[in-house]
N, C-alpha and C. Protein backbone atom coordinates (compact mmCIF):
# COMPACT_ATOMS: atom_id res chain seq x y z
N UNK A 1 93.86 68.26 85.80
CA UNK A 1 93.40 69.11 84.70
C UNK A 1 94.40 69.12 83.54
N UNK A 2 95.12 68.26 83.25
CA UNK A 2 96.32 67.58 82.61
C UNK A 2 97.28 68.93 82.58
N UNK A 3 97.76 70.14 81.96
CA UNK A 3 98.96 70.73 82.44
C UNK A 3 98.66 71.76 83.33
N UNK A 4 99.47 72.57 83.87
CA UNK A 4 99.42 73.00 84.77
C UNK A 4 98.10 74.49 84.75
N UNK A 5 97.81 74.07 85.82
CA UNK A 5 95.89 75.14 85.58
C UNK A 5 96.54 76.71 85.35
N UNK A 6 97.49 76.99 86.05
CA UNK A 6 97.63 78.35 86.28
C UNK A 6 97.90 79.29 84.73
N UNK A 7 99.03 78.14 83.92
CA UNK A 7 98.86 78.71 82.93
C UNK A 7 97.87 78.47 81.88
N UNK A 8 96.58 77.65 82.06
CA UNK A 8 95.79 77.74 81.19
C UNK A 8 94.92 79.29 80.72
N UNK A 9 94.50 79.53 79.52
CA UNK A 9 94.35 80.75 79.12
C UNK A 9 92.88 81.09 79.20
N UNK A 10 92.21 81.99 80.01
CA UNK A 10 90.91 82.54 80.35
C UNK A 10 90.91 83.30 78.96
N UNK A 11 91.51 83.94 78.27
CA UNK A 11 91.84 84.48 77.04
C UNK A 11 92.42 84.75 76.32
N UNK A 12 92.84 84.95 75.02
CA UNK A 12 94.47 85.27 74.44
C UNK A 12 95.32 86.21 74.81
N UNK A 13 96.45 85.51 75.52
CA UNK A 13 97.23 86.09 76.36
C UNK A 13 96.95 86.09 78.05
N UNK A 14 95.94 85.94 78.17
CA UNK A 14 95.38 86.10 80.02
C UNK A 14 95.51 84.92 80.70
N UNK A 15 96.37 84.50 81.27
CA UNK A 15 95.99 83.49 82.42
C UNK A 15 95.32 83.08 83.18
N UNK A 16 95.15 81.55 83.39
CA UNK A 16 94.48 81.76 84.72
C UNK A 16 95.00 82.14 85.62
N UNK A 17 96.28 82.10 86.15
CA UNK A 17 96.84 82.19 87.53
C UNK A 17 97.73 83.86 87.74
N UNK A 18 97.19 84.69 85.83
CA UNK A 18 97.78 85.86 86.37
C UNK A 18 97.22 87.40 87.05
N UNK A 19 95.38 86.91 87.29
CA UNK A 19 94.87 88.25 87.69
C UNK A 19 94.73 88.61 89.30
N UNK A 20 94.70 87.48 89.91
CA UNK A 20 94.71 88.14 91.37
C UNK A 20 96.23 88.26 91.98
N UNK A 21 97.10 87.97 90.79
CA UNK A 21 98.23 88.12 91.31
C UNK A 21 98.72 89.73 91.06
N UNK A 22 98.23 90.42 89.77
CA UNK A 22 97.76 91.03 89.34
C UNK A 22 97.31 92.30 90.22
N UNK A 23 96.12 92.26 90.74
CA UNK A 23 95.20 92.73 91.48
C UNK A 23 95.56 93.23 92.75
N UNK A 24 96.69 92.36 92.95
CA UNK A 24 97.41 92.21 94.57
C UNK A 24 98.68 93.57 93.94
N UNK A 25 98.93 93.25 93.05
CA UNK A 25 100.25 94.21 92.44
C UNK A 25 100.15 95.40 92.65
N UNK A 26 98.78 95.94 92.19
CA UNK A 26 97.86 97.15 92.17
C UNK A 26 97.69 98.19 93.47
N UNK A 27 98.32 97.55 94.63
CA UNK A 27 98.25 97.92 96.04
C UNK A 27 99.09 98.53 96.52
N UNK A 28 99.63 99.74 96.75
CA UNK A 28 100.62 100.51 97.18
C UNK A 28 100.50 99.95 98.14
N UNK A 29 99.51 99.94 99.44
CA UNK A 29 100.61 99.84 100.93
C UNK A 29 100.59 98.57 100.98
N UNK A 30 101.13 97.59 100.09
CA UNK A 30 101.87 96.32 100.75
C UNK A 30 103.01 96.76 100.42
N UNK A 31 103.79 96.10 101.35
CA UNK A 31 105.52 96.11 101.36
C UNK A 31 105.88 95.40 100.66
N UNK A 32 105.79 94.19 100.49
CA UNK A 32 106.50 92.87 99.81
C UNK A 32 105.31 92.19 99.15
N UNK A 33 105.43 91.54 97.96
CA UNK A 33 104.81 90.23 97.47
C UNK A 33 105.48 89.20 97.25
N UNK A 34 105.18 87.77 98.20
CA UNK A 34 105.92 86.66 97.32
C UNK A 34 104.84 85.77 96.71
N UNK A 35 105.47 85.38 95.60
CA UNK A 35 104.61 84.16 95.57
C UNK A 35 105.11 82.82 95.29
N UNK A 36 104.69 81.62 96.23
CA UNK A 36 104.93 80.76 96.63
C UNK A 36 104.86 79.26 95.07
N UNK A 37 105.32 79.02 94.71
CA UNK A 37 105.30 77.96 93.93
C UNK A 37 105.94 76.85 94.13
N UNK A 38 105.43 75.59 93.50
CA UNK A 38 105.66 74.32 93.74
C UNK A 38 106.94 74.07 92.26
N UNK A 39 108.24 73.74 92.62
CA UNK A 39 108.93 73.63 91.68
C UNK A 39 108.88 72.79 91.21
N UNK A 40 107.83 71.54 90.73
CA UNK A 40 107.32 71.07 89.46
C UNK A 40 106.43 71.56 88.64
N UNK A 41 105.95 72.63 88.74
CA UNK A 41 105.43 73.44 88.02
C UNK A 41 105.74 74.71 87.13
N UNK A 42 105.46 74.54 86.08
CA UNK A 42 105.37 75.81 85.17
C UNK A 42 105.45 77.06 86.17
N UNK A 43 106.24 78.42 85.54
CA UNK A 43 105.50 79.42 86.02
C UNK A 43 105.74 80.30 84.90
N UNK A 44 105.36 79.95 83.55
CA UNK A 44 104.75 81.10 82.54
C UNK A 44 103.76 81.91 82.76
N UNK A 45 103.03 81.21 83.58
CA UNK A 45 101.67 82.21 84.03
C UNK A 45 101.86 83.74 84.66
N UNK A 46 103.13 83.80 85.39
CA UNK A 46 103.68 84.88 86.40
C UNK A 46 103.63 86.29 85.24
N UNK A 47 103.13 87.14 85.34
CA UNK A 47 103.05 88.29 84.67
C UNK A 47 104.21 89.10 84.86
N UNK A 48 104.43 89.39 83.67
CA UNK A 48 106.15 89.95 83.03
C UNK A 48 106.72 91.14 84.00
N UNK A 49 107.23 91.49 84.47
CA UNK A 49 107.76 92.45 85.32
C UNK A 49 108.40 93.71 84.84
N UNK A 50 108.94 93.23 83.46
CA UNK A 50 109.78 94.02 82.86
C UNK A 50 108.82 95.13 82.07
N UNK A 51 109.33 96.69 82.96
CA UNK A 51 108.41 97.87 82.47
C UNK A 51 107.37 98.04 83.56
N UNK A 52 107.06 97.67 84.26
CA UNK A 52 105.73 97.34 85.27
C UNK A 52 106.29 98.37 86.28
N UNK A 53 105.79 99.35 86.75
CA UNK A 53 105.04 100.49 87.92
C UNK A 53 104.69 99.93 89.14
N UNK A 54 104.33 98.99 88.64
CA UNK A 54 103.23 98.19 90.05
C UNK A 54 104.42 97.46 90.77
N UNK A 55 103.70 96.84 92.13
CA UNK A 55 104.65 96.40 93.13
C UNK A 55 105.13 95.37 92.70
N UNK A 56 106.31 95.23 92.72
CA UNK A 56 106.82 94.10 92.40
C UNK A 56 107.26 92.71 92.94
N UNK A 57 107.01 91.90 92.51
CA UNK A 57 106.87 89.88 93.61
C UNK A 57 107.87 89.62 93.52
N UNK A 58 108.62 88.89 94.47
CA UNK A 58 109.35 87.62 94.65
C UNK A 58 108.89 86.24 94.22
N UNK A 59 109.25 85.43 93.57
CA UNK A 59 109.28 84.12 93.05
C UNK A 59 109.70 83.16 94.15
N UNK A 60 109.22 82.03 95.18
CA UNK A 60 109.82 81.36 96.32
C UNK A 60 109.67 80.31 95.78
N UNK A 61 110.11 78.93 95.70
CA UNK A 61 109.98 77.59 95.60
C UNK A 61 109.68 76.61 96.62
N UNK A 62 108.65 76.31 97.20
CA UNK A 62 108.39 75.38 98.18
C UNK A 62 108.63 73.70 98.00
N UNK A 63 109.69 73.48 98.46
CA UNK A 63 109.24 72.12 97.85
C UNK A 63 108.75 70.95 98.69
N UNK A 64 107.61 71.17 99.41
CA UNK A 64 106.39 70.58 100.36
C UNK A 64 105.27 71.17 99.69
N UNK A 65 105.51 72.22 98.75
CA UNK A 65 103.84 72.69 98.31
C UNK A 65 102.76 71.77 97.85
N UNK A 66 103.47 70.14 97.58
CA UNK A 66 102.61 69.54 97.04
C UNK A 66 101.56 68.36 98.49
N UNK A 67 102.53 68.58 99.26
CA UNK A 67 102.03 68.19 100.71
C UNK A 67 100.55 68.97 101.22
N UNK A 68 100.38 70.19 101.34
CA UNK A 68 99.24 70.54 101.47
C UNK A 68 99.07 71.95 101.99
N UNK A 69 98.53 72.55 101.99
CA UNK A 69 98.37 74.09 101.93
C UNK A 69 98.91 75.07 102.84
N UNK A 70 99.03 73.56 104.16
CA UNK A 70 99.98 74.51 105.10
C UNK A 70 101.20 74.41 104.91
N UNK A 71 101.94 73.97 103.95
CA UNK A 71 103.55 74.12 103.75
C UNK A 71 103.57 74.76 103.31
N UNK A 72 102.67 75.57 101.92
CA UNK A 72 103.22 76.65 101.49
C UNK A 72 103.10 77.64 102.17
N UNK A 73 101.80 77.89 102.85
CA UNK A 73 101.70 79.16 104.22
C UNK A 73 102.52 79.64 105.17
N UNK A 74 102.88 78.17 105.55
CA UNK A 74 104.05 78.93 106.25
C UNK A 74 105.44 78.98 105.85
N UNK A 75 105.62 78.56 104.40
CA UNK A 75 106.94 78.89 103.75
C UNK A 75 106.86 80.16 103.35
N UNK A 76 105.86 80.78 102.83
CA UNK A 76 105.64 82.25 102.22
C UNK A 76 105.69 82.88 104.00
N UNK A 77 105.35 82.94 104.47
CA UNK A 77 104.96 83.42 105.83
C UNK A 77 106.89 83.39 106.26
N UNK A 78 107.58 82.31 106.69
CA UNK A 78 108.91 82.57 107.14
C UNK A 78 109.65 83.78 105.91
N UNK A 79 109.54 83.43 104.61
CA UNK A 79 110.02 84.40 103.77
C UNK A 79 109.53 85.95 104.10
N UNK A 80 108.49 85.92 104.26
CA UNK A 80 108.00 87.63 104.43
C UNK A 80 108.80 88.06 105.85
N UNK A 81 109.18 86.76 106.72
CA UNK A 81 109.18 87.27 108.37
C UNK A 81 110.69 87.52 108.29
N UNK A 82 111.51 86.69 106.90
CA UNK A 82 113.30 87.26 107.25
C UNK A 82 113.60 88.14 106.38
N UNK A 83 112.44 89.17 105.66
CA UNK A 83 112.76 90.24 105.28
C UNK A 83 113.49 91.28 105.49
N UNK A 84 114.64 91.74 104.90
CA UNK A 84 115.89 93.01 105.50
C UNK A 84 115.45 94.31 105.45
N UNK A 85 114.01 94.37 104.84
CA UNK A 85 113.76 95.90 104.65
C UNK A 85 113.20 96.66 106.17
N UNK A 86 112.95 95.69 107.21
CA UNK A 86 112.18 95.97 108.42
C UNK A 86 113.19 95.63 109.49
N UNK A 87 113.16 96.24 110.62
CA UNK A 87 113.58 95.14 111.57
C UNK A 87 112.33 95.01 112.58
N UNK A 88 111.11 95.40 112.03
CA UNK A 88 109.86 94.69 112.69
C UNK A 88 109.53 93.37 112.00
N UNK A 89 108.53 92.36 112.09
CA UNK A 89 108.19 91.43 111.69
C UNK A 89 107.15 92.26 110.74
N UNK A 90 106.34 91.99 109.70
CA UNK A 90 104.91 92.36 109.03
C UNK A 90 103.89 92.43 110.47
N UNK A 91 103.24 93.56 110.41
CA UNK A 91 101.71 93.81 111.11
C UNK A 91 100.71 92.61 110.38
N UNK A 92 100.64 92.34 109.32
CA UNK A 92 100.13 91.67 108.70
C UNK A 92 99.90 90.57 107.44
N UNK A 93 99.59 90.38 107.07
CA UNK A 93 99.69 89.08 105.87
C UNK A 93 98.42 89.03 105.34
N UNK A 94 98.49 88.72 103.64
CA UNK A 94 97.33 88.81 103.05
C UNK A 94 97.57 87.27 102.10
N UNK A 95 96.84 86.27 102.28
CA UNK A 95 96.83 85.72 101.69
C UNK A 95 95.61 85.09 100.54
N UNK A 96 96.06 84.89 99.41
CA UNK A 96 95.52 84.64 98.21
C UNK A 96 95.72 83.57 97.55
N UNK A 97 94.77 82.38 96.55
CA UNK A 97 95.42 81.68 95.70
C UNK A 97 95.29 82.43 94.27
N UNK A 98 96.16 82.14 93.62
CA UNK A 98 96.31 82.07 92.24
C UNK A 98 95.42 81.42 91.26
N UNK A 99 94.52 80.91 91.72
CA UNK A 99 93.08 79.93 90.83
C UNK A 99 92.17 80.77 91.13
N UNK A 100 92.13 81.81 91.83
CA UNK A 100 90.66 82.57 91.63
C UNK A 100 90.72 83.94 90.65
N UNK A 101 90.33 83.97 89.47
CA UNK A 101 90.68 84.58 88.67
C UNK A 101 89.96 85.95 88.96
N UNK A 102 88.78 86.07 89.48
CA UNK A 102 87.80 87.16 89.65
C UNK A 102 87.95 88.19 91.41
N UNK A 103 89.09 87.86 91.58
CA UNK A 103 89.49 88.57 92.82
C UNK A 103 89.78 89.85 92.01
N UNK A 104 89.46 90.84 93.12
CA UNK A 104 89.79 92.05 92.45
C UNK A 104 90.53 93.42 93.38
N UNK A 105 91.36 94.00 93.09
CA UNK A 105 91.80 94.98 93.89
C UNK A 105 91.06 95.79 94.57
N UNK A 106 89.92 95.96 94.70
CA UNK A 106 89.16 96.89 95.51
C UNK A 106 88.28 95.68 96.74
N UNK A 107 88.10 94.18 96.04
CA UNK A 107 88.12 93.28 97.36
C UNK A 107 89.16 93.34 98.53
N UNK A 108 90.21 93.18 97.76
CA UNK A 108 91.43 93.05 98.93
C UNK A 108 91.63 94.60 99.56
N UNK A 109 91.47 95.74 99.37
CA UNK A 109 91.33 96.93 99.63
C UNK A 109 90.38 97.16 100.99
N UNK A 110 89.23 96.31 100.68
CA UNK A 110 88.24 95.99 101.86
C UNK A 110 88.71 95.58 103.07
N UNK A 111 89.62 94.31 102.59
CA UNK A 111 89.88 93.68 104.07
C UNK A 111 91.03 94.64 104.37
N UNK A 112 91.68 95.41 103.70
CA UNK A 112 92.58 95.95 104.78
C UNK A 112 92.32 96.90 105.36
N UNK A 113 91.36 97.58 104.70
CA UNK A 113 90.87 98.95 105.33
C UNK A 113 89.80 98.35 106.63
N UNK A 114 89.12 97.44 106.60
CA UNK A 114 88.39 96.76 107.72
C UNK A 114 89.64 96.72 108.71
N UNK A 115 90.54 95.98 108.55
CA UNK A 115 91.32 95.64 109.33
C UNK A 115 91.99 96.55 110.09
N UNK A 116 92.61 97.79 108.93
CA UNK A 116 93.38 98.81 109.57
C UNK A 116 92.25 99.82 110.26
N UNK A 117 90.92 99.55 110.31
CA UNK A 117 89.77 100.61 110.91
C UNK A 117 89.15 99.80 111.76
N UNK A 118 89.23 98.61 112.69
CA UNK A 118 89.06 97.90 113.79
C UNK A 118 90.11 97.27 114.29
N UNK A 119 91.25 98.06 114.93
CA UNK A 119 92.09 97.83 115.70
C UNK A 119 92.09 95.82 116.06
N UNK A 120 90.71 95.93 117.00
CA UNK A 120 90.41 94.76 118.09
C UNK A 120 90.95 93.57 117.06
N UNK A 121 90.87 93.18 115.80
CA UNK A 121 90.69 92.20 114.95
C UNK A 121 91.80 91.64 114.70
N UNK A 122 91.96 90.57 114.50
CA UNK A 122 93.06 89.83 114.47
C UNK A 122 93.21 88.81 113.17
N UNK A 123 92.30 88.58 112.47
CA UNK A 123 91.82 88.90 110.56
C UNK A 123 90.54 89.07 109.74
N UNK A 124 90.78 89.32 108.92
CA UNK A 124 89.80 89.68 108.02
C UNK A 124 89.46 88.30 106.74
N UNK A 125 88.57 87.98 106.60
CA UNK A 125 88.13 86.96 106.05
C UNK A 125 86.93 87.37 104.67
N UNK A 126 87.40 86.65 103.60
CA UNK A 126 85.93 86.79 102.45
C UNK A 126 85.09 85.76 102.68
N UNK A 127 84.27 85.85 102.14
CA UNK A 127 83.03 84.76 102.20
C UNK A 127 81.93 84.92 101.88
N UNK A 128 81.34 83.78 101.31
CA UNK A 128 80.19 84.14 100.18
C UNK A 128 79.38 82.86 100.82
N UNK A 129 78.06 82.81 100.91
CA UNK A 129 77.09 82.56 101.58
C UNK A 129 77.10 81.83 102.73
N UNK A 130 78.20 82.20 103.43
CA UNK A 130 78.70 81.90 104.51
C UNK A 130 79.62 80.67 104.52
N UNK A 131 80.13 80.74 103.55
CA UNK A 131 81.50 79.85 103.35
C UNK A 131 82.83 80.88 103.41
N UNK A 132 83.43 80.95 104.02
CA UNK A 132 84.87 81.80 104.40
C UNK A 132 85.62 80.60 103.10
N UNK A 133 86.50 81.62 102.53
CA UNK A 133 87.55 81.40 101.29
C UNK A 133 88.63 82.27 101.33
N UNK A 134 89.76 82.03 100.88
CA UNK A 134 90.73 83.15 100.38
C UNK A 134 89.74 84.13 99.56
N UNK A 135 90.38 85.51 99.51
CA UNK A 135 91.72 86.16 99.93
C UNK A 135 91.47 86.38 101.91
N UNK A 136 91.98 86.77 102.72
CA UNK A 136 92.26 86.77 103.68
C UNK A 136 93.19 87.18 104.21
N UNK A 137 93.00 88.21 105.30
CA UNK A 137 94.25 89.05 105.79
C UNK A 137 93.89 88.51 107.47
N UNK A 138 95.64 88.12 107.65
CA UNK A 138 96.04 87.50 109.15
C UNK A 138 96.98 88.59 110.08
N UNK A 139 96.83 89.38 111.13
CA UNK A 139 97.59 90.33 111.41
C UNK A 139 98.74 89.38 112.19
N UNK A 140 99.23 90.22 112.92
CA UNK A 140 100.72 89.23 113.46
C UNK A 140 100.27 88.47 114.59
N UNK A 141 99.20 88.74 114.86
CA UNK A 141 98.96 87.95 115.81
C UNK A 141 98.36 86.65 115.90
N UNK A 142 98.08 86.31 114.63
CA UNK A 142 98.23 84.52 114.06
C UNK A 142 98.94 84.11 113.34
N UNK A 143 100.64 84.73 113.24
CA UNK A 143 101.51 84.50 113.27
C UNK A 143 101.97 83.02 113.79
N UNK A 144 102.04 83.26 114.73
CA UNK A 144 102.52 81.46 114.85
C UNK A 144 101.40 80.49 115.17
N UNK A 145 100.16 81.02 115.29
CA UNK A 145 99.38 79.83 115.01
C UNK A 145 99.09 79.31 113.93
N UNK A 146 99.80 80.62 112.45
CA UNK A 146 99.30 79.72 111.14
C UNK A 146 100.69 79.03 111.11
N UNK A 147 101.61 79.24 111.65
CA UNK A 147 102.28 78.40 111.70
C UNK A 147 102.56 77.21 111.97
N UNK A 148 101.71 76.99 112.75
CA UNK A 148 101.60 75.44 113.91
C UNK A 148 100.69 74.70 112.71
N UNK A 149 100.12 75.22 111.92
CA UNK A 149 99.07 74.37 110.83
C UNK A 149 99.49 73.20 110.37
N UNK A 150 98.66 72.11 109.89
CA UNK A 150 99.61 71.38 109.69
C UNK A 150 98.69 70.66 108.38
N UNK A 151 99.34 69.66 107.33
CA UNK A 151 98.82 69.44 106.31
C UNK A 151 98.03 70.00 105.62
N UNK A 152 97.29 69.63 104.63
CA UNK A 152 96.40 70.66 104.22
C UNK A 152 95.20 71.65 104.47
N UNK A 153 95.46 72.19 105.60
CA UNK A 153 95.08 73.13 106.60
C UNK A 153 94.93 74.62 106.06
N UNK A 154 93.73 75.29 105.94
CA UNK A 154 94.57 76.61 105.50
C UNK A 154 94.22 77.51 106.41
N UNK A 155 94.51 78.81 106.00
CA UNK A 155 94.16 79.82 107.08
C UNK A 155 93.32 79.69 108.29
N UNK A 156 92.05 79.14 107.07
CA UNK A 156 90.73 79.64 108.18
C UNK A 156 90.10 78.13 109.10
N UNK A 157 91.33 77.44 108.90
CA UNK A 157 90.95 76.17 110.21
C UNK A 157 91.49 76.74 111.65
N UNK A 158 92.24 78.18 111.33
CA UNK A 158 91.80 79.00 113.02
C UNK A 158 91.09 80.11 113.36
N UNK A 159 89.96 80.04 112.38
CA UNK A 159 88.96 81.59 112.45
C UNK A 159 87.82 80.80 113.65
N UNK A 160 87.91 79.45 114.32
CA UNK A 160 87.07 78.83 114.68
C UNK A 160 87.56 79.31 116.41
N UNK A 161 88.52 79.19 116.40
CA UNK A 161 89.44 79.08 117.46
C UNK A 161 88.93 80.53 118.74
N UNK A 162 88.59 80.61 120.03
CA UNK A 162 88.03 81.68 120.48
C UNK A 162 89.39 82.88 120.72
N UNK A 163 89.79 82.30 120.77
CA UNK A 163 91.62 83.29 120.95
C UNK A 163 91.45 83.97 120.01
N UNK A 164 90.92 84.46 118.86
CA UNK A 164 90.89 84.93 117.72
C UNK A 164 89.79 85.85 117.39
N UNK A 165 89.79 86.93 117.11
CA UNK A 165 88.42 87.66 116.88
C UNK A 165 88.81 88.51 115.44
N UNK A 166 87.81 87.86 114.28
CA UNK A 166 88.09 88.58 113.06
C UNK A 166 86.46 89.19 112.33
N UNK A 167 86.34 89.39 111.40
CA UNK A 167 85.34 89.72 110.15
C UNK A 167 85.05 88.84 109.35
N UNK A 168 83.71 88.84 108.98
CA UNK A 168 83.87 88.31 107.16
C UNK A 168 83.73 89.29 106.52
N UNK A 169 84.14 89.53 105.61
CA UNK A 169 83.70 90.46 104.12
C UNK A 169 82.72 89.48 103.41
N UNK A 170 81.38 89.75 103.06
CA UNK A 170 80.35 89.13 101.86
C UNK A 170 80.68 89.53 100.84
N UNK A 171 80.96 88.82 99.97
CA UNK A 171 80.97 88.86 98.55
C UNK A 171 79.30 88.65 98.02
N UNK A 172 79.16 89.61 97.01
CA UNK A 172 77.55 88.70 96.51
C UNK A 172 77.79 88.34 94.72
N UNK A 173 78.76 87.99 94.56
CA UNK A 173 78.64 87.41 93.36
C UNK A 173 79.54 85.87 93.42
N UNK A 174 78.92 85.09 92.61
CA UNK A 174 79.23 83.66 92.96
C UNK A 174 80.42 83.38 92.34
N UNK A 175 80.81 84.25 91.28
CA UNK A 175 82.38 84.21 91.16
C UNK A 175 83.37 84.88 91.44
N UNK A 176 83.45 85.65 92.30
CA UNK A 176 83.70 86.86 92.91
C UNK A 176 85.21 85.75 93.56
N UNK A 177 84.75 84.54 94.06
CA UNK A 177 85.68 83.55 94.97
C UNK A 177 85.91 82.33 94.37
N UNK A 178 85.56 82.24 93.16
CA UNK A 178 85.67 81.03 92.35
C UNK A 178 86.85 80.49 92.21
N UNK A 179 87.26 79.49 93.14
CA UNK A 179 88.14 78.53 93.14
C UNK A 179 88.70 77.44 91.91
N UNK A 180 89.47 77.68 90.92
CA UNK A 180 89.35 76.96 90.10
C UNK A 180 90.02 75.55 90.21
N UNK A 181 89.51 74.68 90.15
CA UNK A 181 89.90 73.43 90.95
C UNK A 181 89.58 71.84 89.96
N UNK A 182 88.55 72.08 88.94
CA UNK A 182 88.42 70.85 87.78
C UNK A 182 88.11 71.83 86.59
N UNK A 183 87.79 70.73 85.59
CA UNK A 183 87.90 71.27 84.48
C UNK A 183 86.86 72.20 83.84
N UNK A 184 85.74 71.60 85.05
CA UNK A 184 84.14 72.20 84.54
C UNK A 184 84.33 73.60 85.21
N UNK A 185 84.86 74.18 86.29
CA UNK A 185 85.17 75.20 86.79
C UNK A 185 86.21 76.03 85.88
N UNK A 186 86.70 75.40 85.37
CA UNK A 186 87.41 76.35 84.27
C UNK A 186 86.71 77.03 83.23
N UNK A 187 85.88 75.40 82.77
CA UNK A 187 85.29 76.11 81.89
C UNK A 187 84.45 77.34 82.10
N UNK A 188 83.54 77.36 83.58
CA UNK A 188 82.99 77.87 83.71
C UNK A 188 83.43 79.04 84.09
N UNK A 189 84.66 79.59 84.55
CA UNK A 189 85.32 80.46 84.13
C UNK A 189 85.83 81.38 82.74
N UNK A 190 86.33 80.49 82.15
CA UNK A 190 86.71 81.19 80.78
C UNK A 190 85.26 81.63 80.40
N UNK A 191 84.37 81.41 80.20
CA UNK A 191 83.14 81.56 79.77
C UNK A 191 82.53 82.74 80.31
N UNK A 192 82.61 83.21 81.91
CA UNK A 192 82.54 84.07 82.36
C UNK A 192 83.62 85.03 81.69
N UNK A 193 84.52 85.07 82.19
CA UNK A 193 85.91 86.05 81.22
C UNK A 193 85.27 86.59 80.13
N UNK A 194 85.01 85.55 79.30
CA UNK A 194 85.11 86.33 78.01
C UNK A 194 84.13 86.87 77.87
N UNK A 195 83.00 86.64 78.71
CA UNK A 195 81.48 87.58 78.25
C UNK A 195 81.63 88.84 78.86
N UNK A 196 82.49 88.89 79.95
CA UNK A 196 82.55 89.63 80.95
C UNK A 196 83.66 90.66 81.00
N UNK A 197 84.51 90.29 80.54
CA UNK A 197 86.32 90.68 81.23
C UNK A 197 86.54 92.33 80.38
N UNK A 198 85.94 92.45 79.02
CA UNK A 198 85.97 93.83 78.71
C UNK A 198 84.74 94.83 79.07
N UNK A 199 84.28 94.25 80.04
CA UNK A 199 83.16 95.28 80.86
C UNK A 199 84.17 95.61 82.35
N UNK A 200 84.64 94.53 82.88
CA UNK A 200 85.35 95.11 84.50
C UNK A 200 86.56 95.26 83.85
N UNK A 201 87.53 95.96 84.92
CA UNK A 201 89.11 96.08 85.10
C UNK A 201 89.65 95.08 85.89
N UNK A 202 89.76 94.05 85.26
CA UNK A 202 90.47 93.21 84.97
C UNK A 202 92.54 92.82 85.52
């Protein structure tokens, strides 16, 4: 998509890669945010910190991120696990990409409250017409199986697995999970944004 997608602009000033990062910020009971980047890449996109209320991220550098989805998973994943603020490991993990611009804080609100209100579950999954996508919450107990992942693998190549018992969350809007991934998806993003973005909270 010739420079880097995340900082391309859904609007003046708005990123693509800065609202579900955003959205995630918005969440009192997470403990930590990192987010995982590939250090050949830009990260102008990362929303300014300075003055900000909201929870505040860690910046990590993977440098396998370009290998495939499970290096960064479980590089963000060891970072959250040698955290000094606990001497438990995380109950859980929420993971998100940065290309879905229309994630929203009261989605991710869902899966945790699903999660934290059915004990038995071991994650919580989105998904829109029965395609499972990020965002996605993994409790500790696929802990080291997202670990064992290997190449570009992501989460939900172990929601298949019977050792595992999770949810989907339905989304019913078709951009609700919009993966931005070529150029026509962008477009078709920004286009959404701008008809759209001063009607929701954003």
């Amino acid at each position: 998509m010739g420079r880097h997608k995340l900082s391309l602009e859904l609007s003046p000033g708005i990123s693509l890669g800065a609202n579900s990062l955003r959205q995630m910020m918005r969440i009192e009971l997470l403990d930590s945010i990192c987010v995982v980047v590939n250090p050949r890449h830009a990260t102008a996109w990362l929303p300014d910190l300075k003055n900000s209320k909201e929870t505040q991220y860690t910046v990590i550098s993977c440098a396998d991120a370009h290998k495939g989805l499970s290096y960064s998973l479980r590089f963000g994943l060891e970072h959250l696990r040698a955290l000094p603020h606990s001497q438990d490991a995380p109950d859980a993990i929420m993971v998100l990409l940065a290309d879905q611009p229309f994630v929203t804080e009261a989605m991710l609100k869902r899966l945790i409250y699903h999660w934290r209100n059915q004990p038995g579950l071991d994650y919580v999954a989105s998904s829109f017409n029965d395609v499972v996508m990020p965002p996605v919450l993994l409790g500790g107990s696929m802990f080291e199986a997202a670990h064992q992942l290997k190449g570009d693998q992501g989460a939900k190549a172990l929601f298949t697995e019977s050792a595992f018992q999770g949810l989907f969350v339905k989304e019913t809007s078709p951009y609700s999970l919009l993966d931005v991934d070529e150029p026509s998806e962008f477009t078709k993003a920004k286009d959404y944004w701008q008809q759209n973005y001063n009607k929701h909270r954003f």
